[in-house]
Protein backbone atom coordinates (compact mmCIF):
# COMPACT_ATOMS: atom_id res chain seq x y z
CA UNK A 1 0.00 0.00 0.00
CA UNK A 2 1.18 3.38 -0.86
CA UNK A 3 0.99 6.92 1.58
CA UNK A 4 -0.86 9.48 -0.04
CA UNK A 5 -1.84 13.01 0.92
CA UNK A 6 -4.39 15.15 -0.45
CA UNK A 7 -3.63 19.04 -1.71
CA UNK A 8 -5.95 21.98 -2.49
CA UNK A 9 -4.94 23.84 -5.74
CA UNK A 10 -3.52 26.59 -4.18
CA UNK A 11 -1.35 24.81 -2.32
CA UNK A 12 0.36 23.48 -5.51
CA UNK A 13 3.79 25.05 -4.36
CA UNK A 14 6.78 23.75 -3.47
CA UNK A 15 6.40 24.51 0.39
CA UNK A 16 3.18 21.73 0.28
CA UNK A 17 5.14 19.35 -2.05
CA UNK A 18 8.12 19.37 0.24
CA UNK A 19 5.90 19.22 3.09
CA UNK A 20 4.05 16.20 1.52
CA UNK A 21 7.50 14.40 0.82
CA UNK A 22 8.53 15.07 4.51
CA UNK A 23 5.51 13.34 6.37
CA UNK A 24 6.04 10.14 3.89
CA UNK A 25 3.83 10.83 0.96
CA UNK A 26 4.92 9.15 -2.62
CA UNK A 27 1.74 9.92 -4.52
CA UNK A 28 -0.80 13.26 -4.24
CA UNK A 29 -4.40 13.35 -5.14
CA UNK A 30 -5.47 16.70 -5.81
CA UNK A 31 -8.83 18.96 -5.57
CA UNK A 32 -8.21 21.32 -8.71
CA UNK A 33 -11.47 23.36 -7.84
CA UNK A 34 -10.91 25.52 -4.61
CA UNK A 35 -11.02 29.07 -5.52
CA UNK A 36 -13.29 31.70 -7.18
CA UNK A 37 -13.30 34.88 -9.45
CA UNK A 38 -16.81 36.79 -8.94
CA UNK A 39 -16.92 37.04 -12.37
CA UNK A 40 -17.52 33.58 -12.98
CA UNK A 41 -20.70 31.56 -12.46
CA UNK A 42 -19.87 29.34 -9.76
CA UNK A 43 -18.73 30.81 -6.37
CA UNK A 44 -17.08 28.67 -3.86
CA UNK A 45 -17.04 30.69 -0.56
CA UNK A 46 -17.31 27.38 1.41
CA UNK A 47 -14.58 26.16 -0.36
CA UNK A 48 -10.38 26.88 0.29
CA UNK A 49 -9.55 29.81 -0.92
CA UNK A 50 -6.50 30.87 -3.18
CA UNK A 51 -5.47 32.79 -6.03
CA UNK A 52 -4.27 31.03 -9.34
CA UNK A 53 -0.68 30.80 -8.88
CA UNK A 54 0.68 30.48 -11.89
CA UNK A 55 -1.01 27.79 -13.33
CA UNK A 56 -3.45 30.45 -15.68
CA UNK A 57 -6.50 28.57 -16.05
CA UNK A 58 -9.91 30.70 -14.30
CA UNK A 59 -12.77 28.99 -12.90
CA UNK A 60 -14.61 26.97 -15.57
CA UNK A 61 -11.83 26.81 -17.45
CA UNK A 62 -11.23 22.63 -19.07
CA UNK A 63 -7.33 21.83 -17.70
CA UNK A 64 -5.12 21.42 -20.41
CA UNK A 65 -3.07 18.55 -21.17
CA UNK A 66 0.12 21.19 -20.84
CA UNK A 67 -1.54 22.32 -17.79
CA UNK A 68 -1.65 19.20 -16.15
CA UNK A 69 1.87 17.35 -17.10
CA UNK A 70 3.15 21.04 -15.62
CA UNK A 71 1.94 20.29 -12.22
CA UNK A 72 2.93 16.44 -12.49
CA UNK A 73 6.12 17.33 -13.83
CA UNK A 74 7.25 19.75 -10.85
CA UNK A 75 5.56 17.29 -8.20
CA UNK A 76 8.09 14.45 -9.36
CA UNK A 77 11.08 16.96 -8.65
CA UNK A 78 9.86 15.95 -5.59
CA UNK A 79 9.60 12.05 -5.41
CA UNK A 80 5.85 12.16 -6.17
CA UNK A 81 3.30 10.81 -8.04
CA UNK A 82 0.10 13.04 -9.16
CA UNK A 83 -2.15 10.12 -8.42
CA UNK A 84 -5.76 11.16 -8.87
CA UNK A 85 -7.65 14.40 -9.27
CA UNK A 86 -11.09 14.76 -7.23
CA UNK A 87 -14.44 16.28 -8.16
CA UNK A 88 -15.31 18.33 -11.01
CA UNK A 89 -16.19 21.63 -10.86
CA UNK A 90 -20.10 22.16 -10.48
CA UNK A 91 -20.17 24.16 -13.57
CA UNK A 92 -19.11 21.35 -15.73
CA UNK A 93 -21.33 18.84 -14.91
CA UNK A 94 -24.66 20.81 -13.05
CA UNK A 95 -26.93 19.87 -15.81
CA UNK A 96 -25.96 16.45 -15.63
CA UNK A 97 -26.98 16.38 -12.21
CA UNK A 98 -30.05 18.05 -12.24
CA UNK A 99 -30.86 16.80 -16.03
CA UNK A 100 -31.23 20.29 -16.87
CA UNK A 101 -31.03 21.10 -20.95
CA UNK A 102 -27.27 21.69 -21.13
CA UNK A 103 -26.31 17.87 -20.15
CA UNK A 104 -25.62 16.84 -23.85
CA UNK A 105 -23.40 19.31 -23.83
CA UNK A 106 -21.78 18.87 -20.27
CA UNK A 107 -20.74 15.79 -21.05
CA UNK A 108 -18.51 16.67 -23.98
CA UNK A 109 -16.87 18.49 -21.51
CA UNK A 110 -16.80 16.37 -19.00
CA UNK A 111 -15.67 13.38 -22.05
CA UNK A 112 -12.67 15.88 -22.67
CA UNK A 113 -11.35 16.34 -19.10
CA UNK A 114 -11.26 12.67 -18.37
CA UNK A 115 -9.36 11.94 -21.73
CA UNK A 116 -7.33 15.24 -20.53
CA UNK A 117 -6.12 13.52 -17.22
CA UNK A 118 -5.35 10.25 -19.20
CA UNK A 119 -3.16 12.03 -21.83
CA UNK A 120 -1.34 13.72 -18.63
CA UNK A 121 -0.82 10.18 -16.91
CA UNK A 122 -3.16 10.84 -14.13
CA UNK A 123 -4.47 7.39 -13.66
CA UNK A 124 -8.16 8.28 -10.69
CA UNK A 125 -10.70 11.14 -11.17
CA UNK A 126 -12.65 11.07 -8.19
CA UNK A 127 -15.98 12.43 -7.86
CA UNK A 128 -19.22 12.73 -6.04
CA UNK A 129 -22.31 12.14 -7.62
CA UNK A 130 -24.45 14.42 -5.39
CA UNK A 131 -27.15 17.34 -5.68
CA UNK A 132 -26.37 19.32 -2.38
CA UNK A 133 -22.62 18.11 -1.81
CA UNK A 134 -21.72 18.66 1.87
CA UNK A 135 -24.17 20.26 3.41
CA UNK A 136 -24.73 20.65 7.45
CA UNK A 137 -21.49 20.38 8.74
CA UNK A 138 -20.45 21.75 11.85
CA UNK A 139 -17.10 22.91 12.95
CA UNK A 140 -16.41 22.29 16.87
CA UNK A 141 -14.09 20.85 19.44
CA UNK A 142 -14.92 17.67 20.51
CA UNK A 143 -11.59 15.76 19.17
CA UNK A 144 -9.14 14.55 21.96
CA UNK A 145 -7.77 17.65 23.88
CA UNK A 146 -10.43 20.03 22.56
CA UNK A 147 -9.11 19.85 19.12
CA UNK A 148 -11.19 21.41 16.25
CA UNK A 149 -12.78 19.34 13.81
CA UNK A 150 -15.95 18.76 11.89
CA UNK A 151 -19.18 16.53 12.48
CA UNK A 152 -22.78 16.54 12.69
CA UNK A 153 -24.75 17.83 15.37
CA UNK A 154 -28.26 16.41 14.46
CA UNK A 155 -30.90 17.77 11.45
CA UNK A 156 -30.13 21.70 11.32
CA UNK A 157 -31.22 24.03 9.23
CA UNK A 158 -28.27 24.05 7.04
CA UNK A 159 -30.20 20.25 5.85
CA UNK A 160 -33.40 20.97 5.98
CA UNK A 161 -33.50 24.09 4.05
CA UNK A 162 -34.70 23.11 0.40
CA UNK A 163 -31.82 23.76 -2.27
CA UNK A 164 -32.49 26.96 -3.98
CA UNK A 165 -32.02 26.96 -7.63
CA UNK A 166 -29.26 29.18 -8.36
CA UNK A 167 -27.34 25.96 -6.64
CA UNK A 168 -25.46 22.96 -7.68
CA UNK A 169 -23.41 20.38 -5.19
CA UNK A 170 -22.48 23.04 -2.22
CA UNK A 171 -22.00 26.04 -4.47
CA UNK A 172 -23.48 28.96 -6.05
CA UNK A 173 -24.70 30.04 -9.37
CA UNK A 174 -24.16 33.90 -9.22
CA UNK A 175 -27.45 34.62 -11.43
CA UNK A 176 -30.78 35.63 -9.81
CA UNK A 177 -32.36 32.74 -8.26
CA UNK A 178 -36.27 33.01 -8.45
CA UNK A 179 -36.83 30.10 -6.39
CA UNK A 180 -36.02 26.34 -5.28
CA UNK A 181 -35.28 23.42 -7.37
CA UNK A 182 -37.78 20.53 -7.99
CA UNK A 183 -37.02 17.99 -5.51
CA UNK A 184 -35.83 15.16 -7.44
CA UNK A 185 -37.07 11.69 -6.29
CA UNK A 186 -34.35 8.65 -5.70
CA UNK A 187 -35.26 6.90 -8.84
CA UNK A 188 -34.67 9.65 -11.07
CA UNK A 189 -30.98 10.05 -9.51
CA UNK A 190 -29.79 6.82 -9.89
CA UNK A 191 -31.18 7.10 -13.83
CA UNK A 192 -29.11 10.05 -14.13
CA UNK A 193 -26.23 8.01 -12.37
CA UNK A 194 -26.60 5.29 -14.73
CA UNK A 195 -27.04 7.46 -17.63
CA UNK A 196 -23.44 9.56 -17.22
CA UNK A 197 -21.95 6.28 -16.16
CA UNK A 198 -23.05 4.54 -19.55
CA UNK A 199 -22.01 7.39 -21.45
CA UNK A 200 -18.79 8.59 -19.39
CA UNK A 201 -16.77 4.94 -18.63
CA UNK A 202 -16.08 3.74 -22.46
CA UNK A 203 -14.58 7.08 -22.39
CA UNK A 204 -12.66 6.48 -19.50
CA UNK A 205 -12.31 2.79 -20.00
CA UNK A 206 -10.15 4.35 -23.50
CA UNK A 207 -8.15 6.95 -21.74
CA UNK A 208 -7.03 4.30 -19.11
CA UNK A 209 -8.43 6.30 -16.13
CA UNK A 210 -10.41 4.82 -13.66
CA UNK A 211 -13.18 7.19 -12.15
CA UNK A 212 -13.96 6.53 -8.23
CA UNK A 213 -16.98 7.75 -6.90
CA UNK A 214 -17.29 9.09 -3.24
CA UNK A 215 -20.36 8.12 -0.88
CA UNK A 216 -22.75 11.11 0.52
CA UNK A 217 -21.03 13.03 3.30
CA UNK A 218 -23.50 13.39 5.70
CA UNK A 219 -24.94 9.72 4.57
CA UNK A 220 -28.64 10.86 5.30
CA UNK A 221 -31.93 10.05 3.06
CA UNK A 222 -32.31 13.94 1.93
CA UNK A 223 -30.05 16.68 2.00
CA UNK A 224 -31.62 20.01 0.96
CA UNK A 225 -35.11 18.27 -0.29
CA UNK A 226 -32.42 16.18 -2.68
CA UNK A 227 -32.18 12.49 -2.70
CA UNK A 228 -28.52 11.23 -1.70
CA UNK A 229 -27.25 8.14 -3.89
CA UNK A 230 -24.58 6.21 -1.43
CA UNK A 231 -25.66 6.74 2.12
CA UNK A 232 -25.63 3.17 3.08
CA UNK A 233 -22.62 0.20 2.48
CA UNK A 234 -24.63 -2.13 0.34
CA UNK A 235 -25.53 1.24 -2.57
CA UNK A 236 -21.85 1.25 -3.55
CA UNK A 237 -22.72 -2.13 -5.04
CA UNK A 238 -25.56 -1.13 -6.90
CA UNK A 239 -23.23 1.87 -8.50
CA UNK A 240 -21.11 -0.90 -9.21
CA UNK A 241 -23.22 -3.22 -11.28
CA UNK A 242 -24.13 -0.41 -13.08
CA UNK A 243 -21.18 -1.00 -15.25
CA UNK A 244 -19.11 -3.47 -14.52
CA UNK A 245 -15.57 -2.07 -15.50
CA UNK A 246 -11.90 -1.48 -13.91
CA UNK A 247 -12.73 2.30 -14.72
CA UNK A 248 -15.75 2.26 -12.69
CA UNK A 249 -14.69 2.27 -8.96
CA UNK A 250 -14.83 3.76 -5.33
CA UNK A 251 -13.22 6.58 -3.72
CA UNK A 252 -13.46 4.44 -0.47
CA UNK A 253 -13.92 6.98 2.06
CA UNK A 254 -13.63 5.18 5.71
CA UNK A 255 -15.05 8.25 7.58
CA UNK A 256 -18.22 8.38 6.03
CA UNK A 257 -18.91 5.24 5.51
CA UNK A 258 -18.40 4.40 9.63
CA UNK A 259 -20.83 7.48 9.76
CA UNK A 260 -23.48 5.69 8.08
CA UNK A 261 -26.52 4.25 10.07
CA UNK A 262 -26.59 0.68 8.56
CA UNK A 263 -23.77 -1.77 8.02
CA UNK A 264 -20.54 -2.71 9.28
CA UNK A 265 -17.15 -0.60 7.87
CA UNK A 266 -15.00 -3.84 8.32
CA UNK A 267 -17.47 -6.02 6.14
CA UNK A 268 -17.85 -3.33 3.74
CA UNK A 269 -13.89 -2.71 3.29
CA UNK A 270 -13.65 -6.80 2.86
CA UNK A 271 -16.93 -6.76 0.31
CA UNK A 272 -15.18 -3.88 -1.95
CA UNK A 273 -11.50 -4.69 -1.57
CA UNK A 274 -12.10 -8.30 -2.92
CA UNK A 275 -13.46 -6.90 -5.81
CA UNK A 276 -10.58 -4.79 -6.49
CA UNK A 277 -13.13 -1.58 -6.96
CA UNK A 278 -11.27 0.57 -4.49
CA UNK A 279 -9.25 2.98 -6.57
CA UNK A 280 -8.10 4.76 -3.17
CA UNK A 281 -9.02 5.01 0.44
CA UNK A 282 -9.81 7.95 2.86
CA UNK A 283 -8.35 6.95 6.14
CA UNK A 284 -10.09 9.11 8.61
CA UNK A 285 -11.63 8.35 11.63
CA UNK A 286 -14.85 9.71 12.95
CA UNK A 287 -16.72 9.08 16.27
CA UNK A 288 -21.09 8.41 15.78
CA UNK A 289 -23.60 7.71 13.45
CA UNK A 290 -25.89 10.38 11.70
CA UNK A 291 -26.86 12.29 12.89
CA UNK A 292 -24.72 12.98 14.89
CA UNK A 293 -21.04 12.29 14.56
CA UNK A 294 -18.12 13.83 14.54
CA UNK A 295 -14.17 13.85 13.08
CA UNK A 296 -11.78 12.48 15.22
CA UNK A 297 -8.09 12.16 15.04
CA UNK A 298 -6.70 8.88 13.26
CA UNK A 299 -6.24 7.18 16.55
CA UNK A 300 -9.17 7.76 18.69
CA UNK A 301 -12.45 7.00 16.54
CA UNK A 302 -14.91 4.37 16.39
CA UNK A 303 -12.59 2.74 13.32
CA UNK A 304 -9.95 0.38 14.42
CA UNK A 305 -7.35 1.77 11.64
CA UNK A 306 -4.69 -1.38 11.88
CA UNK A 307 -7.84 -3.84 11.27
CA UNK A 308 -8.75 -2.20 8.56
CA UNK A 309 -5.31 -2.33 6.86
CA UNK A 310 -5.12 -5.89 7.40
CA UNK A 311 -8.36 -6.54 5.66
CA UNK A 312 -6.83 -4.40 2.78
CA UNK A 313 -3.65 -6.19 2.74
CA UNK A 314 -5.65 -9.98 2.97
CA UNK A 315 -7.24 -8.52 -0.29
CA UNK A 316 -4.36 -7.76 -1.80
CA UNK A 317 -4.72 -4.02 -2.08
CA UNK A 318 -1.73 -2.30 -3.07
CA UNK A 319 -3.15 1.28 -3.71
CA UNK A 320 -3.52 5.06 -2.23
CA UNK A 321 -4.52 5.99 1.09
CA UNK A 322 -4.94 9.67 2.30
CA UNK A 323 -5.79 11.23 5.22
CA UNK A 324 -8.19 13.53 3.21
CA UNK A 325 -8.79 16.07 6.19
CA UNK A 326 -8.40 15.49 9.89
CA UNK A 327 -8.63 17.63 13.42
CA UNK A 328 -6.12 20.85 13.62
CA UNK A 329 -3.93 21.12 16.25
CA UNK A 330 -3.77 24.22 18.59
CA UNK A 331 -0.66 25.33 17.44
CA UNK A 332 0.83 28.19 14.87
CA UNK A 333 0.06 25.83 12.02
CA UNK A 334 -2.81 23.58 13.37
CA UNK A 335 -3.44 22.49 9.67
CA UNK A 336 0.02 21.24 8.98
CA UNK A 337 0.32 19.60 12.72
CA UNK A 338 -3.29 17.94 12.17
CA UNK A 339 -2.05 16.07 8.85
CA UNK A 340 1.26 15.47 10.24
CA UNK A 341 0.08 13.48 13.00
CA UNK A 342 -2.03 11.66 10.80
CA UNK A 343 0.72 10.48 8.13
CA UNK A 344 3.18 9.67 10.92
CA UNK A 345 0.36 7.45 12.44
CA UNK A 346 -0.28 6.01 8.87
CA UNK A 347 3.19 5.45 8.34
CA UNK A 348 3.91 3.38 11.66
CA UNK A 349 0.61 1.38 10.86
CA UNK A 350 2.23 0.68 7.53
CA UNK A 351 4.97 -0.87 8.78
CA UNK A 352 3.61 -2.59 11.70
CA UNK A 353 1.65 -4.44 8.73
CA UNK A 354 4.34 -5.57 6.88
């Protein structure tokens, strides 16, 4: 099994590849959507913030092949790997979701990114198949030593509130919303599932990429008056069977799926790693069930981290696992200490394993 570690795109730098390299990283999956321009139609205030340092492409904008082998290029200066790129930006793909009138065309664009990352040698595009994203988080201080982190803190109002329709995912359409979207019923989003999946994996299948979907963080029925596709174990199968290819696999994401209220996160590791479907793993650790849960650091949670490695390794699994995001530390850099902790952890696990 290989160490990962997850970057922002404006933390495409040296100071976070070095960083990366230091804690034990070899490979880096990174979120290319984490910044805004108000001119644009999306805007991502709930999102990381950063400028576009150097790379020249705005929001919206398709990454170029040149684009892409750039970044690769300069993280392998470093002894790493750009491993997988996750979630598209909402204003690629919104009419896809919502089966709104521009989908036809969506997925030309959404055809040429995927056979974008393939030409660049980025083998996982991650993504999450969802109409209201992350909604009704929470940030407080319940890890160990008061440690901030996020959770759940039962049905607010952040979840409740229907999605209004100058929305898509967790992010906003700057034009004039004159109401809410149609609340679209559970059927109709695994059609549109199985729809982009038909239409999007040959592609995929052809530029040697395998896409890797992430369950719904929180894992509740509705989110916003919007249906959620993978809130329970046993609905990453059915996404599965869908279409049955090596391109069509899971961004296994321990943390939520401990959070959901049905099934067990060891059987469901053991079920999806002997089908080889995980294209890489979230190792986080949370504490709870919705609704109410919460982060916790890698050590403390409900998840017993070392038997889930050993159920990976029994399987065979010799891919990426990340700590995706994890408590900060009260400290000058509680960010950097947080993930620190968490790939030094990972890294003694590792080798107690072997």
């Amino acid at each position: 099994m290989k160490l990962g570690f997850g970057l922002y795109r404006h933390m495409l730098n040296d100071e976070h590849y070095a960083f990366a390299k230091q804690c034990g990283a070899t490979h880096i999956v990174v979120h290319m959507v984490d910044y805004f321009n108000s001119n644009e139609r999306f805007s991502r205030s709930d999102q990381p913030i950063g400028d576009n340092d150097g790379w020249g492409t705005a929001v919206g904008d398709v990454w170029t092949v040149d684009e892409l082998i750039k970044i690769r290029d300069r993280m392998q200066e470093f002894g790493l790997t750009f491993y997988a790129i996750e979630n598209f930006d909402p204003c690629h793909w919104d009419d896809i979701l919502f089966d709104g009138p521009k989908k036809l065309e969506q997925l030309e664009v959404v055809k040429n990114i995927i056979r974008n990352v393939g030409k660049a040698g980025i083998p996982v595009f991650g993504y999450n198949f969802s109409l209201a994203g992350v909604a009704g988080r929470v940030i407080e201080n319940k890890a160990r030593g008061g440690a901030q982190t996020v959770g759940l803190s039962g049905i607010n109002e952040d979840i409740l509130e229907p999605m209004p329709d100058n929305m898509a995912w967790n992010m906003k359409i700057n034009n004039h919303s004159a109401g809410y979207r149609p609340e679209t019923t559970t059927e109709q989003l695994w059609e549109r599932l199985t729809w982009f999946l038909n239409h999007i994996i040959p592609v995929a299948e052809e530029a040697g990429v395998r896409l890797a979907a992430h369950p719904d963080d929180p894992p509740l029925e509705f989110v916003r008056g919007q249906p959620r596709l993978v809130n329970q174990p046993h609905l990453y199968q059915k996404l599965l069977d869908i279409k049955p290819s090596k391109s069509n696999a899971l961004e296994f994401c321990l943390g939520t799926i401990a959070e959901m209220s049905e099934g067990n996160v060891y059987e469901a590791v053991q079920q999806y790693a002997s089908q080889d479907a995980m294209a890489y793993v979230h190792f986080r650790n949370v504490k709870g069930k919705v609704p109410h849960y919460h982060e916790t650091f890698i050590d403390e949670g409900d998840i017993d981290m070392l038997k889930v490695l050993t159920i990976l390794k029994e399987n065979n699994y010799t891919g990426v696992l990340i700590p995706d995001h994890t408590p900060q530390m009260s400290c000058d850099a509680p960010w950097h200490a947080g993930m620190a902790y968490a790939m030094g952890y990972m890294q003694a696990l590792l080798k107690v394993l072997k």
